[in-house]
Protein backbone atom coordinates (compact mmCIF):
# COMPACT_ATOMS: atom_id res chain seq x y z
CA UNK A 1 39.81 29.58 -11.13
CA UNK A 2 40.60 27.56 -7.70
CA UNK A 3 38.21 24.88 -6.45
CA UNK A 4 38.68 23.18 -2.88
CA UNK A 5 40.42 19.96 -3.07
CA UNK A 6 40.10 18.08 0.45
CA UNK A 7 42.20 14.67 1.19
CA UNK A 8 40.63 12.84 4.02
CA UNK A 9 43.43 9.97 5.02
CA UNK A 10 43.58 7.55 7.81
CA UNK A 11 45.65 9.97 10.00
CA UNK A 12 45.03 13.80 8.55
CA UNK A 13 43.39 15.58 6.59
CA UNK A 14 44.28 18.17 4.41
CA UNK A 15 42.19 21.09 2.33
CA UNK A 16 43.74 22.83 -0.42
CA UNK A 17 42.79 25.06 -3.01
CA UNK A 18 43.91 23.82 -6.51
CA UNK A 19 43.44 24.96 -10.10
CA UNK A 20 43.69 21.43 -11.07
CA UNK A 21 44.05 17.82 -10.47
CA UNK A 22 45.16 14.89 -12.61
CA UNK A 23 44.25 11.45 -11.28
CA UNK A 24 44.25 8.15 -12.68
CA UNK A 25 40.78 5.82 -11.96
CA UNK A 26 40.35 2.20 -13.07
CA UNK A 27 38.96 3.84 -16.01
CA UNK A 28 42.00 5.48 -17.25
CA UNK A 29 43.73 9.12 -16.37
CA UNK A 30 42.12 12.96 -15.90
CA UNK A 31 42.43 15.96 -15.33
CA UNK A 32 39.66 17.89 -13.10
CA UNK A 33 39.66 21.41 -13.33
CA UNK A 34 36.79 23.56 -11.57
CA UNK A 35 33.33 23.03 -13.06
CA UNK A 36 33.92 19.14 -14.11
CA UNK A 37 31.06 17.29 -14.18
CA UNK A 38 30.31 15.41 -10.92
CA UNK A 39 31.14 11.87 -10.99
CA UNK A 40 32.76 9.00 -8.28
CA UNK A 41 35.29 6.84 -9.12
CA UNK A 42 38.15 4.60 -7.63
CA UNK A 43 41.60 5.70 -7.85
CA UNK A 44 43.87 3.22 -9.81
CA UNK A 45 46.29 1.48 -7.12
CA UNK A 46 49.27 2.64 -6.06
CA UNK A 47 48.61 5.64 -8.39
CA UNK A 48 50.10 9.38 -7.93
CA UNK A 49 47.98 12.56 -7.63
CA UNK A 50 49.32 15.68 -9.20
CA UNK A 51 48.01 19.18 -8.23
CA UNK A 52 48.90 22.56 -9.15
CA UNK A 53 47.73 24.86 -5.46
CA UNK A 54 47.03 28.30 -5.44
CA UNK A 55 50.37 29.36 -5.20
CA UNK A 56 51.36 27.90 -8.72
CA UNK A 57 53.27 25.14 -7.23
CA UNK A 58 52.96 21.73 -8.18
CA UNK A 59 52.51 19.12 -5.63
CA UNK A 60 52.38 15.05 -5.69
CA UNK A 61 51.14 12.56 -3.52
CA UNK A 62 51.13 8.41 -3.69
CA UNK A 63 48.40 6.84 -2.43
CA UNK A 64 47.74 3.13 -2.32
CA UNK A 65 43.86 2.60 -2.33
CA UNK A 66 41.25 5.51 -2.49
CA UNK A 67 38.02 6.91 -4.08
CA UNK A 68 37.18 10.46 -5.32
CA UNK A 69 34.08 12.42 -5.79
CA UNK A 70 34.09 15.58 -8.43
CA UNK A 71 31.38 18.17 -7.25
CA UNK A 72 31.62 21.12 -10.34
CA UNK A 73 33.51 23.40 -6.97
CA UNK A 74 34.99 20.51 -4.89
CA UNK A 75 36.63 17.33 -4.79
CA UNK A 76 37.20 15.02 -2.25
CA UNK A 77 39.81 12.23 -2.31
CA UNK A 78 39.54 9.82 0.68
CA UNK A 79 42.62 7.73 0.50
CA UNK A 80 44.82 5.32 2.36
CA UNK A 81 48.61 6.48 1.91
């Protein structure tokens, strides 16, 4: 199952759908797949995001500074790059 992943960034944004997501916070690394329990967290600096789209391809991005909130069919990363 596919749940909307949208990056908000200082210049674009971008909305995807992903079957999951693997992040790392300041609490440590994980993976959100649809129907995660909602929580917000900041994103470890300078930390990758890995994401598996629709189309079965894997895609990562850098970002230096950010925060994330999990809805159980959405997340949304807002991020400086």
């Amino acid at each position: 199952m596919n749940f909307e992943l949208t990056i908000i960034a200082p210049t674009s944004t971008k909305v995807v759908f992903v079957h999951w997501l693997d992040i790392k916070t300041s609490s440590g690394s994980m993976i959100i797949c649809q129907g995660h329990a909602p929580l917000i967290a900041s994103l470890q600096p300078k930390s990758t995001l890995v994401f598996k789209d629709a189309l079965d391809v894997i895609e990562t991005m850098t970002v230096e500074h950010g925060i994330v909130t999990v809805e159980r069919s959405r997340v949304v990363l807002i991020v400086s790059e």
